[in-house]
Protein backbone atom coordinates (compact mmCIF):
# COMPACT_ATOMS: atom_id res chain seq x y z
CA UNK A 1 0.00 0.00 0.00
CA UNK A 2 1.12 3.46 -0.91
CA UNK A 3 2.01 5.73 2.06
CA UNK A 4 0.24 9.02 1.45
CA UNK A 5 2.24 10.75 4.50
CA UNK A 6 5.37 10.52 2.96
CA UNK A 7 4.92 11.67 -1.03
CA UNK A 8 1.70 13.51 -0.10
CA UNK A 9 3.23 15.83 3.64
CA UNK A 10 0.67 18.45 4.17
CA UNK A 11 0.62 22.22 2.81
CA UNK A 12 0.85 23.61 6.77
CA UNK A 13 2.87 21.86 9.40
CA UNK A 14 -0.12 23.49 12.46
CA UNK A 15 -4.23 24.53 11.11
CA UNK A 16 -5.16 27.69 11.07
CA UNK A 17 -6.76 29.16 14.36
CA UNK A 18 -10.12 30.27 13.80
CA UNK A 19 -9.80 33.82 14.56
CA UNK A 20 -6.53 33.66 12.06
CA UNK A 21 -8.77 32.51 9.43
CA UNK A 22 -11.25 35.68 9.46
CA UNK A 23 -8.55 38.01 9.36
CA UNK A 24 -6.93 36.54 6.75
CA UNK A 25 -9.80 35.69 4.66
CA UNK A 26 -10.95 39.72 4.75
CA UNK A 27 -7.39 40.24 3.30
CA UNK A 28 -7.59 37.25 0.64
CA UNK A 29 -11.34 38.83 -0.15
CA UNK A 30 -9.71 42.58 -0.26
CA UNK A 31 -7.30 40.90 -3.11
CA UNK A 32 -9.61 38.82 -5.15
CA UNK A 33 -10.50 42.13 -7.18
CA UNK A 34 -8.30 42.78 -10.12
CA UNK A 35 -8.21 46.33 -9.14
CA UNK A 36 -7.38 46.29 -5.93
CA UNK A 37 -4.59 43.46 -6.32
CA UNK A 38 -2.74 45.81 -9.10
CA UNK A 39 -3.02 48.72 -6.43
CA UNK A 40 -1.22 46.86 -4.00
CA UNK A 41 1.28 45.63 -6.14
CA UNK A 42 1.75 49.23 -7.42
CA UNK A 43 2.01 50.30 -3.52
CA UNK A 44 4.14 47.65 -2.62
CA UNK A 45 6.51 48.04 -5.68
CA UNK A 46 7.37 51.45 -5.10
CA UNK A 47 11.09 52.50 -4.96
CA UNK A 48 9.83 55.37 -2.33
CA UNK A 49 7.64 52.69 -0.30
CA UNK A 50 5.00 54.61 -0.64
CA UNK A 51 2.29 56.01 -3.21
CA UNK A 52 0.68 59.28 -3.70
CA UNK A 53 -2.80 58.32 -4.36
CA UNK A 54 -3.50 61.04 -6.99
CA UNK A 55 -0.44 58.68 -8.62
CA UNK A 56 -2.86 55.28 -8.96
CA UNK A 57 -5.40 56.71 -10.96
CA UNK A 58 -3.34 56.71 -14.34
CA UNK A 59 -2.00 53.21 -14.00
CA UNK A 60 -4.97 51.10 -13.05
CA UNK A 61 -7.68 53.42 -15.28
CA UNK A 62 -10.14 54.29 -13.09
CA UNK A 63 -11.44 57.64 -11.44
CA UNK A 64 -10.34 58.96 -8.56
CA UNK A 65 -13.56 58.47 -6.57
CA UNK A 66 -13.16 54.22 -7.91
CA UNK A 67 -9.64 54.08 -6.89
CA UNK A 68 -10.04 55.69 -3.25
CA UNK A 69 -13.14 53.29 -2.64
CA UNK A 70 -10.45 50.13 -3.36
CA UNK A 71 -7.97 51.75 -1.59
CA UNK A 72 -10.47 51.95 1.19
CA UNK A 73 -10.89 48.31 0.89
CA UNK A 74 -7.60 47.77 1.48
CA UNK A 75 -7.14 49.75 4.40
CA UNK A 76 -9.88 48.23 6.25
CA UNK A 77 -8.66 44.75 5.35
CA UNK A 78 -5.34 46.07 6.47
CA UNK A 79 -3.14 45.43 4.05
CA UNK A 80 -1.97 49.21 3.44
CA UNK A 81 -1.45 52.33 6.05
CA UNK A 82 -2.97 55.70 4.73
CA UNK A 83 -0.79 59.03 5.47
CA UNK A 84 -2.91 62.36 4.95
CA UNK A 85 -0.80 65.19 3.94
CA UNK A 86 -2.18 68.20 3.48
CA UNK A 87 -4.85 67.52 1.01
CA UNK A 88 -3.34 63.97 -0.43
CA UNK A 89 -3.27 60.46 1.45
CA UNK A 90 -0.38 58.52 0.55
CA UNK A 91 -0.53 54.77 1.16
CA UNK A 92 2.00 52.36 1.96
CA UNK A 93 1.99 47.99 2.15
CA UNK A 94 2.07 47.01 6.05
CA UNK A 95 4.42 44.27 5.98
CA UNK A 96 3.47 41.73 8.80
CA UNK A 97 0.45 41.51 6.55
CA UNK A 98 1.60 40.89 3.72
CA UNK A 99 4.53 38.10 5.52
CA UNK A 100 0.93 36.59 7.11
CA UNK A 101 -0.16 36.08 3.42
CA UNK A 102 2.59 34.26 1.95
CA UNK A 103 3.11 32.11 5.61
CA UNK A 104 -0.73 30.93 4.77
CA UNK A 105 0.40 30.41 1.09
CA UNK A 106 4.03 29.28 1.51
CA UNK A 107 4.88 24.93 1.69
CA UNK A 108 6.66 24.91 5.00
């Protein structure tokens, strides 16, 4: 008989908590837009580590008002930090969250 434990070793060495696996499922749910997946790339990608958000309207082709409401998204689902400076909000990646992401992901 084939032994499944030893071609076949699990994903995850420990499950996911429960609580874990709401918080991480509002960030997989923030990224499973297009839109808001190419934002944070475009946030996270930055040689500044940060983006203007009058600078994400161009590249993803969107209005403003579009792009702020998935930039919202991401906020609340934690993924980026929001700076207001005088009248723009610049956004940055917060990186535990984004090191949670690929831990979930990742074959340990």
């Amino acid at each position: 008989m084939l032994d499944l434990a030893a071609c076949c070793a699990p994903i995850r060495r420990e499950p996911l908590d429960p609580a874990d696996a709401r918080v991480l499922a509002e960030a997989f749910r923030a990224l499973a837009d297009p839109v808001r997946l190419q934002l944070l790339n475009l946030i996270a990608t930055s040689a500044a580590g940060e983006v203007c958000a009058c600078d994400l309207v161009e590249p993803v082709g969107k209005s403003q008002p579009t792009v702020s409401h998935h930039l919202k998204v991401l906020r609340e689902a934690g993924l980026v930090e929001a700076d207001k400076r005088g009248t723009w909000v610049w956004y940055s990646v917060v990186p535990h969250r984004l090191d949670e992401l690929r831990r979930v992901l990742a074959r340990r």
